[in-house]
Protein backbone atom coordinates (compact mmCIF):
# COMPACT_ATOMS: atom_id res chain seq x y z
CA UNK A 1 147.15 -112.00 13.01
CA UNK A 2 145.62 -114.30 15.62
CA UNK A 3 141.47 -114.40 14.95
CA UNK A 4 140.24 -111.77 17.78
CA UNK A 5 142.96 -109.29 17.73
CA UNK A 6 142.88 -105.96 16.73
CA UNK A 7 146.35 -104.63 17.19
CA UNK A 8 149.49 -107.31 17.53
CA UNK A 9 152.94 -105.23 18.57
CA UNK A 10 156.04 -107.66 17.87
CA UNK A 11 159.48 -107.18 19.04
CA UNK A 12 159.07 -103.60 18.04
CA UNK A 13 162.60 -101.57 17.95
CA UNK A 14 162.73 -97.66 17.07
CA UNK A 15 166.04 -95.47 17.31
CA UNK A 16 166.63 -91.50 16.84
CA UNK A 17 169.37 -90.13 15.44
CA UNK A 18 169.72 -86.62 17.93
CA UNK A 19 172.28 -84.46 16.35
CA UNK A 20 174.72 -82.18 18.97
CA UNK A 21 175.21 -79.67 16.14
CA UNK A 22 174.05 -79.41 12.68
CA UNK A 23 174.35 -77.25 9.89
CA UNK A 24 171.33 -75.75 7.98
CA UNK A 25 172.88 -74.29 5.20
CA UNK A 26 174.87 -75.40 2.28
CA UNK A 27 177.62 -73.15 3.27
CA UNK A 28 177.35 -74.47 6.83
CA UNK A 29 177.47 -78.14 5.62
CA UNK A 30 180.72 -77.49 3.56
CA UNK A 31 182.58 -75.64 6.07
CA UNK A 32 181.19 -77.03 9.28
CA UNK A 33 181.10 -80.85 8.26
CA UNK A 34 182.29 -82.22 11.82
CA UNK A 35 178.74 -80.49 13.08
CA UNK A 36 176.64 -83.14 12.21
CA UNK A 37 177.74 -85.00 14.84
CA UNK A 38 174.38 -86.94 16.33
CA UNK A 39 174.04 -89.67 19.01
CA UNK A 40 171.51 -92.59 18.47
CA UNK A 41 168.99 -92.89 20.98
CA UNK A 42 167.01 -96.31 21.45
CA UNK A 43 163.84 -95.77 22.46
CA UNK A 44 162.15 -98.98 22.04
CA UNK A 45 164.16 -102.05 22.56
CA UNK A 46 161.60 -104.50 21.45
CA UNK A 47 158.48 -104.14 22.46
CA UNK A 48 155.55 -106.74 21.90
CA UNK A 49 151.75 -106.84 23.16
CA UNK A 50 148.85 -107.66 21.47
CA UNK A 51 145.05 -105.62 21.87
CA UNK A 52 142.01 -107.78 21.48
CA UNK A 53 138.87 -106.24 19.17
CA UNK A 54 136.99 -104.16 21.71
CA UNK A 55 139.29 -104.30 24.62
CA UNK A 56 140.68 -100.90 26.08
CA UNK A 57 144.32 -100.86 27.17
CA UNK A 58 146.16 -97.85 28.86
CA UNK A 59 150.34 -97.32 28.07
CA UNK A 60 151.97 -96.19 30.88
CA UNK A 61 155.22 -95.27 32.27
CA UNK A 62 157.72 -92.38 33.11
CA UNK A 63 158.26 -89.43 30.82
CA UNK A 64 160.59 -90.55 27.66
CA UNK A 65 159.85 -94.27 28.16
CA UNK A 66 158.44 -95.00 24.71
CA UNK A 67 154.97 -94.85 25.20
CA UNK A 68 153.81 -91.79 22.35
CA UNK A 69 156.61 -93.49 19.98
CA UNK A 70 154.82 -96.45 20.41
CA UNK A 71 151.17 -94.80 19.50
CA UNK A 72 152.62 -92.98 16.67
CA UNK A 73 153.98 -96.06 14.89
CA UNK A 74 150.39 -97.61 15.78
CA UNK A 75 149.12 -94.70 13.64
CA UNK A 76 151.73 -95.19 11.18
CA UNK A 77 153.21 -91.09 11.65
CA UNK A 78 156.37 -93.35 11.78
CA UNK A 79 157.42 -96.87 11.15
CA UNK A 80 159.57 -99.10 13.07
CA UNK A 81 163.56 -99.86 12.41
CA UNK A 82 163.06 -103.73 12.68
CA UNK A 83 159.60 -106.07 14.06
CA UNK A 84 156.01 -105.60 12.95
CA UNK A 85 152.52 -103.74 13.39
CA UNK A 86 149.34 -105.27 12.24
CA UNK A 87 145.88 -103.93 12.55
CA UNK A 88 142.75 -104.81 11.78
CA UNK A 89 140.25 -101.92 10.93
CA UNK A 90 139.55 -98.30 10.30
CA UNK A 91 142.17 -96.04 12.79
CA UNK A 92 141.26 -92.90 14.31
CA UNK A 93 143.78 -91.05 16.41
CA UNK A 94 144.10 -88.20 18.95
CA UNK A 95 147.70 -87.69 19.26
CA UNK A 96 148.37 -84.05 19.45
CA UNK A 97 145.81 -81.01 19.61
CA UNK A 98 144.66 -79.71 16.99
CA UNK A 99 146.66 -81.80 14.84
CA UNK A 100 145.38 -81.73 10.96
CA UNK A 101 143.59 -78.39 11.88
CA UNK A 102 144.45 -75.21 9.03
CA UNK A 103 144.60 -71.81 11.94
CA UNK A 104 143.10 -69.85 8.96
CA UNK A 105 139.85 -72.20 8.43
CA UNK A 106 136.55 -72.30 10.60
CA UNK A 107 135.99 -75.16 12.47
CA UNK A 108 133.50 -76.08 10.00
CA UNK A 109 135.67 -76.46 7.34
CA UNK A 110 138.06 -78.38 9.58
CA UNK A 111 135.45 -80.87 10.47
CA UNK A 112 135.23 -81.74 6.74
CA UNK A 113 138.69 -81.76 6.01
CA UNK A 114 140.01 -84.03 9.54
CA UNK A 115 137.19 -86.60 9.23
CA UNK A 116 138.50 -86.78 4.95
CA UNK A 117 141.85 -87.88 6.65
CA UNK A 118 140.23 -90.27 8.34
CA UNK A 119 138.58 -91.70 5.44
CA UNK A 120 134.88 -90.25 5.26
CA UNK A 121 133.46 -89.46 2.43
CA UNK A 122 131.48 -85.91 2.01
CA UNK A 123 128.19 -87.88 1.93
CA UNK A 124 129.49 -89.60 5.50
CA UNK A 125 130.60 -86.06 6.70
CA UNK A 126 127.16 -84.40 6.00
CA UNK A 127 125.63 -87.01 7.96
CA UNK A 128 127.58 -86.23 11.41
CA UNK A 129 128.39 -82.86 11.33
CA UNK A 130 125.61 -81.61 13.29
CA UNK A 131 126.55 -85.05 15.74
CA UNK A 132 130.29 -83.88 16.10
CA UNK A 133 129.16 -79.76 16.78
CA UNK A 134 126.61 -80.74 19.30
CA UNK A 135 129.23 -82.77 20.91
CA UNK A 136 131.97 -80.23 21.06
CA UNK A 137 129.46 -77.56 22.69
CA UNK A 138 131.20 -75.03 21.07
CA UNK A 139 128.14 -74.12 17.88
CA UNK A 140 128.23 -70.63 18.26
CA UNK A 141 131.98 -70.72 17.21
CA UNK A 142 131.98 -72.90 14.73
CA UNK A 143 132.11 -71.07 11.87
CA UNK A 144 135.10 -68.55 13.47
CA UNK A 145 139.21 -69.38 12.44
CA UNK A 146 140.19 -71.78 14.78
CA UNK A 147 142.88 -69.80 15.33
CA UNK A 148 140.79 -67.75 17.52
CA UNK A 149 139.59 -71.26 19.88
CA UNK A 150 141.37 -71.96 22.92
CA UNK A 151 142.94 -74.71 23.78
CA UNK A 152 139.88 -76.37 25.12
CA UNK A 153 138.21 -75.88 22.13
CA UNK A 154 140.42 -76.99 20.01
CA UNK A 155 140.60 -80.56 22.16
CA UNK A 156 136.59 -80.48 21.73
CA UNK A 157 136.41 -80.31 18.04
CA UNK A 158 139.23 -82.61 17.77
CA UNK A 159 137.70 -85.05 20.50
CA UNK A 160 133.95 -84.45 18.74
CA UNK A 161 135.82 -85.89 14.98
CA UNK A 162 137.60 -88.82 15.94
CA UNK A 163 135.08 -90.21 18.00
CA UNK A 164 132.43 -89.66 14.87
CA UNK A 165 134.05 -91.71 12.01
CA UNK A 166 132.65 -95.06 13.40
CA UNK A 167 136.71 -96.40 13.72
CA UNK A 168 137.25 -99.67 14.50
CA UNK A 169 140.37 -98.54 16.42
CA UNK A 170 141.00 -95.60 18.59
CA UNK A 171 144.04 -93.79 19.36
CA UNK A 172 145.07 -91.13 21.93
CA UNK A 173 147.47 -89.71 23.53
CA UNK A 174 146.99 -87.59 26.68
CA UNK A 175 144.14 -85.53 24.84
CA UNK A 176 141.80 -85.87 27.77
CA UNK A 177 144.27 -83.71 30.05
CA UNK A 178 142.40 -80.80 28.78
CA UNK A 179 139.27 -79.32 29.39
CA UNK A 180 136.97 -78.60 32.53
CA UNK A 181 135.65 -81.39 34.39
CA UNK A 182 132.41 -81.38 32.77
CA UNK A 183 133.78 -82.26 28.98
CA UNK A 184 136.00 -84.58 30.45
CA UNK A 185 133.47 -86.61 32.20
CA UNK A 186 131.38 -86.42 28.90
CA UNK A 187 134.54 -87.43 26.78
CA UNK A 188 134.71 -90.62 29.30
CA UNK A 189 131.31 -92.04 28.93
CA UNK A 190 131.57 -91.37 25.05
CA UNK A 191 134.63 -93.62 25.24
CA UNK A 192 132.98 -96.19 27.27
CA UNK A 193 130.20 -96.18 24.92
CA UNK A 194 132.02 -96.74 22.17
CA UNK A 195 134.22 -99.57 23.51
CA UNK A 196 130.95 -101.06 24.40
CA UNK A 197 130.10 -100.98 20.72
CA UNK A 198 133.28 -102.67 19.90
CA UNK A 199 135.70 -100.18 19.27
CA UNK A 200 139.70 -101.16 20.36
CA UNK A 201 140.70 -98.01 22.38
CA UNK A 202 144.37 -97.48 23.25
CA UNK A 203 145.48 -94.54 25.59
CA UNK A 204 148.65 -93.26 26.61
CA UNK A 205 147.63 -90.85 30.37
CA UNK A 206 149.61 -90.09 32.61
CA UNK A 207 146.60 -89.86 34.63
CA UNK A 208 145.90 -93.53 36.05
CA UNK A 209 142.14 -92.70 37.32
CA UNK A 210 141.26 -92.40 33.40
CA UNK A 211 142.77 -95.34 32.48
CA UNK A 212 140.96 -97.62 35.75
CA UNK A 213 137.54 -95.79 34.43
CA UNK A 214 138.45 -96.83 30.86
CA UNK A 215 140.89 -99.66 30.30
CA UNK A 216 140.31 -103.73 30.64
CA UNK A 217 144.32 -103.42 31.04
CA UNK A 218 147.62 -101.40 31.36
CA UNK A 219 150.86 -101.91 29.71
CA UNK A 220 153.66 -100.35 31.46
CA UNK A 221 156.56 -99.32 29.65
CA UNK A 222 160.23 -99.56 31.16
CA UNK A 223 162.91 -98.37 28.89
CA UNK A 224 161.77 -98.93 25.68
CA UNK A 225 160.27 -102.64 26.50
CA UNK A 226 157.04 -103.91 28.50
CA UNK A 227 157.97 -104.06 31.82
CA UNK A 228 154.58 -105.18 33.07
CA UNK A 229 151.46 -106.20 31.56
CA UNK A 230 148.06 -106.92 33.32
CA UNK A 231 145.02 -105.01 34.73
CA UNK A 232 144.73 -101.90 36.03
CA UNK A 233 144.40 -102.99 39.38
CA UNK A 234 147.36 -104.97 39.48
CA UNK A 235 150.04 -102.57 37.31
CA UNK A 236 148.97 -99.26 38.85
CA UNK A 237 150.27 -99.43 42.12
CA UNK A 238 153.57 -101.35 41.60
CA UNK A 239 154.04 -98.33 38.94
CA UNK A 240 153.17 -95.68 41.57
CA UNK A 241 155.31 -97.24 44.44
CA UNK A 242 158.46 -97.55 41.44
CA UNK A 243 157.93 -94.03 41.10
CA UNK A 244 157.96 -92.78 44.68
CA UNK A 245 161.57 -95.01 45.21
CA UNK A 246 162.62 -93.00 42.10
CA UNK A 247 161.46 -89.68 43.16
CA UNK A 248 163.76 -90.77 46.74
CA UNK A 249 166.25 -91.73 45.47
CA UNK A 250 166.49 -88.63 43.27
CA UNK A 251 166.33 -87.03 46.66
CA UNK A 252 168.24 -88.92 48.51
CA UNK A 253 170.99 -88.09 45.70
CA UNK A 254 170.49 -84.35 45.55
CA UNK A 255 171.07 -84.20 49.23
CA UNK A 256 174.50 -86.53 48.98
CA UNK A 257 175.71 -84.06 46.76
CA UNK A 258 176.73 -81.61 49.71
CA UNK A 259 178.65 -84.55 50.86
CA UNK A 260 180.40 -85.88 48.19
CA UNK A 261 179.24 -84.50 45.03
CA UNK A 262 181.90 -86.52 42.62
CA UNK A 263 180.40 -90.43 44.01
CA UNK A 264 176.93 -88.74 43.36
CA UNK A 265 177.78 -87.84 39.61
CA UNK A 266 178.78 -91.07 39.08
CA UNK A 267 175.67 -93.47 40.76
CA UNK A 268 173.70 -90.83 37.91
CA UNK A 269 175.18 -92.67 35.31
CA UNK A 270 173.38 -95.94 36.02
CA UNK A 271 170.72 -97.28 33.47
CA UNK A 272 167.50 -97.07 35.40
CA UNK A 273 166.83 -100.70 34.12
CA UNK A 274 169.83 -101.89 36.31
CA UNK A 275 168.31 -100.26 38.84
CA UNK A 276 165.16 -102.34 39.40
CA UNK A 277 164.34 -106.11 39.73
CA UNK A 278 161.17 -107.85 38.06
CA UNK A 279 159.61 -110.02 41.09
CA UNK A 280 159.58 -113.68 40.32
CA UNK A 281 155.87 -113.90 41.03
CA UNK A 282 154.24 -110.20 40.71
CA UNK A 283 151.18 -111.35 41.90
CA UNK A 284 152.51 -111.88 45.40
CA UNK A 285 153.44 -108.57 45.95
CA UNK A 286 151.07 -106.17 47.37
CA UNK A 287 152.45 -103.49 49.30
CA UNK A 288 154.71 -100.45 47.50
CA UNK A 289 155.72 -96.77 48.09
CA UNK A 290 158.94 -95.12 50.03
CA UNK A 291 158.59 -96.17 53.36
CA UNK A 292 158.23 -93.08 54.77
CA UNK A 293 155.36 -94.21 56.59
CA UNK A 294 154.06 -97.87 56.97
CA UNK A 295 150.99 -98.91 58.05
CA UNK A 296 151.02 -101.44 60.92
CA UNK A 297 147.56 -102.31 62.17
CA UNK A 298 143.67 -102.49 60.63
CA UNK A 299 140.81 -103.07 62.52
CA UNK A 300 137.08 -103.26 62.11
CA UNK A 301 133.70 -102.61 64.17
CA UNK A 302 130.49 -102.79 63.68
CA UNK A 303 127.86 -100.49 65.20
CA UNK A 304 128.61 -101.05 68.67
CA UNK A 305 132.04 -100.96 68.71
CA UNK A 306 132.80 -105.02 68.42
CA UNK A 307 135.50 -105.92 66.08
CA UNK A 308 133.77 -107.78 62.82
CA UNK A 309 134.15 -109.10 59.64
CA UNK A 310 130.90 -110.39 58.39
CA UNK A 311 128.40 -107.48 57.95
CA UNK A 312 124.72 -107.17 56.66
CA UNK A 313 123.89 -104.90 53.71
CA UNK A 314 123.47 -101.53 54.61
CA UNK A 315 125.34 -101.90 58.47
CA UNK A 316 127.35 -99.04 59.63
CA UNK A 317 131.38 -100.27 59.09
CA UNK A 318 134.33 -98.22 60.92
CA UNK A 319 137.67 -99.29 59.91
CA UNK A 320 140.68 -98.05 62.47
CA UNK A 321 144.09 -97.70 60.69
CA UNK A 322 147.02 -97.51 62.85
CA UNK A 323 150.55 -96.17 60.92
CA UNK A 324 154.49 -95.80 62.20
CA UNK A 325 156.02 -92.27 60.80
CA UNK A 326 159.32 -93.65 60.04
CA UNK A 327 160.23 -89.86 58.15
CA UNK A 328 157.44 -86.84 58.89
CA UNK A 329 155.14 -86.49 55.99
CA UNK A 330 153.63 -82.47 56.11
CA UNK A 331 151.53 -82.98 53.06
CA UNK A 332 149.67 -86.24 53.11
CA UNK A 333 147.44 -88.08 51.23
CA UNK A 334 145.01 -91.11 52.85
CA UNK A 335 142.96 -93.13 49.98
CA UNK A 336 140.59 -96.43 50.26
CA UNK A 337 139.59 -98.47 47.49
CA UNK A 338 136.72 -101.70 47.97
CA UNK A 339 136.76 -104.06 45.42
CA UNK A 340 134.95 -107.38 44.69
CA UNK A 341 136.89 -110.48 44.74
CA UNK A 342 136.02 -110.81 41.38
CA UNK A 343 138.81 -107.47 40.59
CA UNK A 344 135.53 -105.51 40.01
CA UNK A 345 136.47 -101.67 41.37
CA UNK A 346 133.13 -100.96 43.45
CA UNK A 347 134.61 -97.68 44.85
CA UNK A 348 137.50 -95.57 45.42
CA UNK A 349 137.98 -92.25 46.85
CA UNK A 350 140.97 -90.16 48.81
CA UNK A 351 141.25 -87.19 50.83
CA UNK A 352 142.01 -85.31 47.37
CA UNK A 353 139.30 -85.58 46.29
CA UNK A 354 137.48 -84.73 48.60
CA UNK A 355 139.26 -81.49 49.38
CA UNK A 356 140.50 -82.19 52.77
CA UNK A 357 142.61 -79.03 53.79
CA UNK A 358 146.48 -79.77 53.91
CA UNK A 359 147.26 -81.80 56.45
CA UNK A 360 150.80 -84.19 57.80
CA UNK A 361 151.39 -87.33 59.03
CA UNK A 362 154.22 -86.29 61.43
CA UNK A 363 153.90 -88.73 64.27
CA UNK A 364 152.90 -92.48 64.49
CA UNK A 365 149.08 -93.01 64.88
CA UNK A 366 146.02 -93.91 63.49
CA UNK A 367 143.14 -92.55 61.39
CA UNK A 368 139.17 -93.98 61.14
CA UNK A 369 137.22 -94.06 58.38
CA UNK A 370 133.64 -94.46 58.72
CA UNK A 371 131.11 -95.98 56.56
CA UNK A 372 127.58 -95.28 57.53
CA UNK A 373 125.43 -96.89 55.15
CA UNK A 374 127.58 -100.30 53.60
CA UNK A 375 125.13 -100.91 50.75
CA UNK A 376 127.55 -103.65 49.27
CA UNK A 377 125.33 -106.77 48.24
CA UNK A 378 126.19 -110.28 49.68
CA UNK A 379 130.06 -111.12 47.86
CA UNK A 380 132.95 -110.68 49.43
CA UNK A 381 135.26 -107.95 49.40
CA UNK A 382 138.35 -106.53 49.66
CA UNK A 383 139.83 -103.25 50.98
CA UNK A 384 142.69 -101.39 49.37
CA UNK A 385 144.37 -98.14 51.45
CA UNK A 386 146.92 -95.88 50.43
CA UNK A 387 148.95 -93.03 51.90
CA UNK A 388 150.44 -90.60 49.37
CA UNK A 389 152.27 -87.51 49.26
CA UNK A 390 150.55 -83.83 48.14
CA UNK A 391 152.57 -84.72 44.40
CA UNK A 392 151.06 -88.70 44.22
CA UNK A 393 154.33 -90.27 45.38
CA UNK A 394 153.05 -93.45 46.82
CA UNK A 395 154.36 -93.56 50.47
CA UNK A 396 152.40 -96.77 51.14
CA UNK A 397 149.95 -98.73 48.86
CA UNK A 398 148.25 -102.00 50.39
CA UNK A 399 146.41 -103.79 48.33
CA UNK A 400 144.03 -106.34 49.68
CA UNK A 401 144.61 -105.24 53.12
CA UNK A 402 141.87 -106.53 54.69
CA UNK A 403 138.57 -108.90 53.63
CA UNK A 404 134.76 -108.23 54.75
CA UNK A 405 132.06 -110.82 54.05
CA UNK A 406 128.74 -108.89 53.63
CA UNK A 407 125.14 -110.91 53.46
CA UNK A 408 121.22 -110.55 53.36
CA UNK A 409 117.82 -112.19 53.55
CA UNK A 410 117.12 -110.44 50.19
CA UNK A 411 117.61 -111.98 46.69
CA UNK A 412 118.67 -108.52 45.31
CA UNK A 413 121.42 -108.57 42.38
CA UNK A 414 124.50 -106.63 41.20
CA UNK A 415 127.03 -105.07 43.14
CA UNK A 416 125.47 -102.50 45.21
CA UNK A 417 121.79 -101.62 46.62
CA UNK A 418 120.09 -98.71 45.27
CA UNK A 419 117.18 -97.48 47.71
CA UNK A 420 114.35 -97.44 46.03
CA UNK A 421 110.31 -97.19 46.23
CA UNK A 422 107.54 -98.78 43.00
CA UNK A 423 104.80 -97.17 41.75
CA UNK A 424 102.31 -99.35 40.58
């Protein structure tokens, strides 16, 4: 293992034998031998990528793509057909809820007997169990059958142990997907303190927002092999605009079938990998989604209205966005992101979020956003916009649509200004 790694993946292969039919019984096995017929189904194809100690990487990628097969040989649940795992370090993992926990125990006695299979000893588990209960929130059950927790609970305790055994590796698998907003924002800044300790955190999410608060960089996973590999930044939105062509050309096939429903059984029968085409130079690309609707103009003003793009810290910014409806869109999405031209994500934020009321795109136009207070320090920086359907199909996703220069007198450092008054 190269010095610096924590995890090296190498031409990685896994198959599943999935039987049609088979027998349970001896009787059933004697009489019914041509049951066990089973198909094998390759689910990684030789996968490789390596982790560095203290580095965070997300594994994306469309449902059945590899990507909890791969974290479950990483925990070594399974083991590969053919290439190799190393690791260096302790492993924790969080691949299913409530995994390891006995219904019939208290969560008390589960503490001691899931942090044991992770290696503690009782002397280690005495230590943290008041850490782990006053992280899960959830003392006044602690000593009930966990049986009786709900799901949240369960993903607290289980959250609250892994992250207490001082790993030097961390595994999990879509555990953050439950539990109120609160926990979950809790369960993110644990994670970020504990990467900044030096803690190798992999995460397989279907949610990319975790993984850009979380991850250094994101592996996506394309039929059972790394399709792309790089950060966030960069992989997210060429994986959300390969999604929204799937998702229309699903559609665009169910509403063939009417028309000829034989030539549409047949285009189903092509491997998705035939059906897309690695970019010579991914770095070049910048725009994805459907093409439903395109935008075709950005402008920006200052204050009074004249078009600008050097600003002082703290001016007032509007940014006009004009768009060309090539297909009505009645539940729409708009979505800015401003980052440094370092890569450094300063801020990001969509109509989603921010609880806009349903609303369509059903007619070329335009669409202002206004910033009132641009307390960016001097840098440059560069503005990302996205339109999206209700269901996060990418529609269209510009990256690096448009570059401000922002300045001041004042020395001040970091990436934004906090107003502030001193006491002294």
């Amino acid at each position: 293992m190269k010095a610096g790694n924590s995890i090296e993946v190498k031409n990685v292969k896994k198959t599943f034998k999935v039987y049609l039919d088979k027998g349970r019984t001896l009787k059933e096995k004697s009489l019914f031998s041509k049951r066990r017929r089973y198909e094998e189904r390759k689910v990684l194809k030789g996968i490789s990528f390596e982790v560095k100690k203290g580095e965070a990487i997300g594994l994306i990628g469309h449902n059945g793509c590899g990507k909890s097969t791969t974290l479950k040989l990483l925990t070594r649940i399974m083991y590969p057909d053919s290439g190799h795992i190393e690791m260096r370090g302790r492993v924790s993992s969080l691949i299913e809820l409530g995994a390891g926990f006995h219904p019939d125990m208290s969560g008390r006695q589960n503490i001691y007997t899931n942090a044991a299979i992770f290696g503690l000893t009782r002397k280690e588990i005495d230590e943290r169990i008041q850490d782990i209960i006053d992280f899960s929130e959830i003392e006044e059950f602690i000593d009930n059958p966990v049986r009786t927790y709900s799901s949240g609970m369960y993903m607290r305790l289980a959250f609250s142990v892994a992250i207490n055994v001082d790993a030097d590796i961390l595994l999990i698998d879509e555990i953050l997907a439950v539990g109120d907003a609160n926990f979950q924002a809790k369960c993110l800044n644990k994670l970020r303190e504990i990467k900044a300790s030096g803690t190798t955190i992999v995460i397989v999410s279907h949610s990319l927002g975790q993984i850009e608060q979380i991850c250094d960089k994101s592996v996506w996973i394309q039929d059972g092999r790394v399709f792309v590999e790089g950060t966030p930044r960069d992989v997210h939105p060429r994986y959300m605009g390969f999604m929204g062509e799937q998702r229309q050309l699903f559609l665009d096939k169910q509403n063939a079938k009417d028309g000829d429903k034989s030539e549409v059984e047949s285009e189903e029968g092509i491997e998705l990998e035939e059906e897309i085409e690695k970019p010579e130079d991914e770095t070049k690309k910048s725009r994805w989604g459907n093409g439903q609707i395109r935008i075709s103009k950005i402008e920006l003003f200052d204050l009074k209205g004249n078009k600008q793009q050097v600003f002082r810290t703290g001016d007032s910014l509007t940014i006009r966005i004009e768009y060309k409806v090539k297909e009505p869109l009645k539940d729409a999405v708009l979505g800015l992101g401003v980052f440094r031209s370092d890569g450094v994500h300063c801020y990001g934020t969509n109509t989603r979020i921010e609880q806009f009321e349903t609303f369509g795109l059903l007619k070329s136009g335009s669409y202002k956003i206004k910033i009132e207070h641009l307390e960016l320090l001097p840098g440059e920086y560069y503005f990302d916009f996205a339109i999206e359907t209700g269901d996060s199909t990418a529609v269209d996703y510009y990256t690096r649509a448009c570059k401000i220069d922002i300045f001041d007198e004042k020395a001040e450092v970091g990436i934004c200004k906090l107003w502030h008054t001193w006491e002294i």
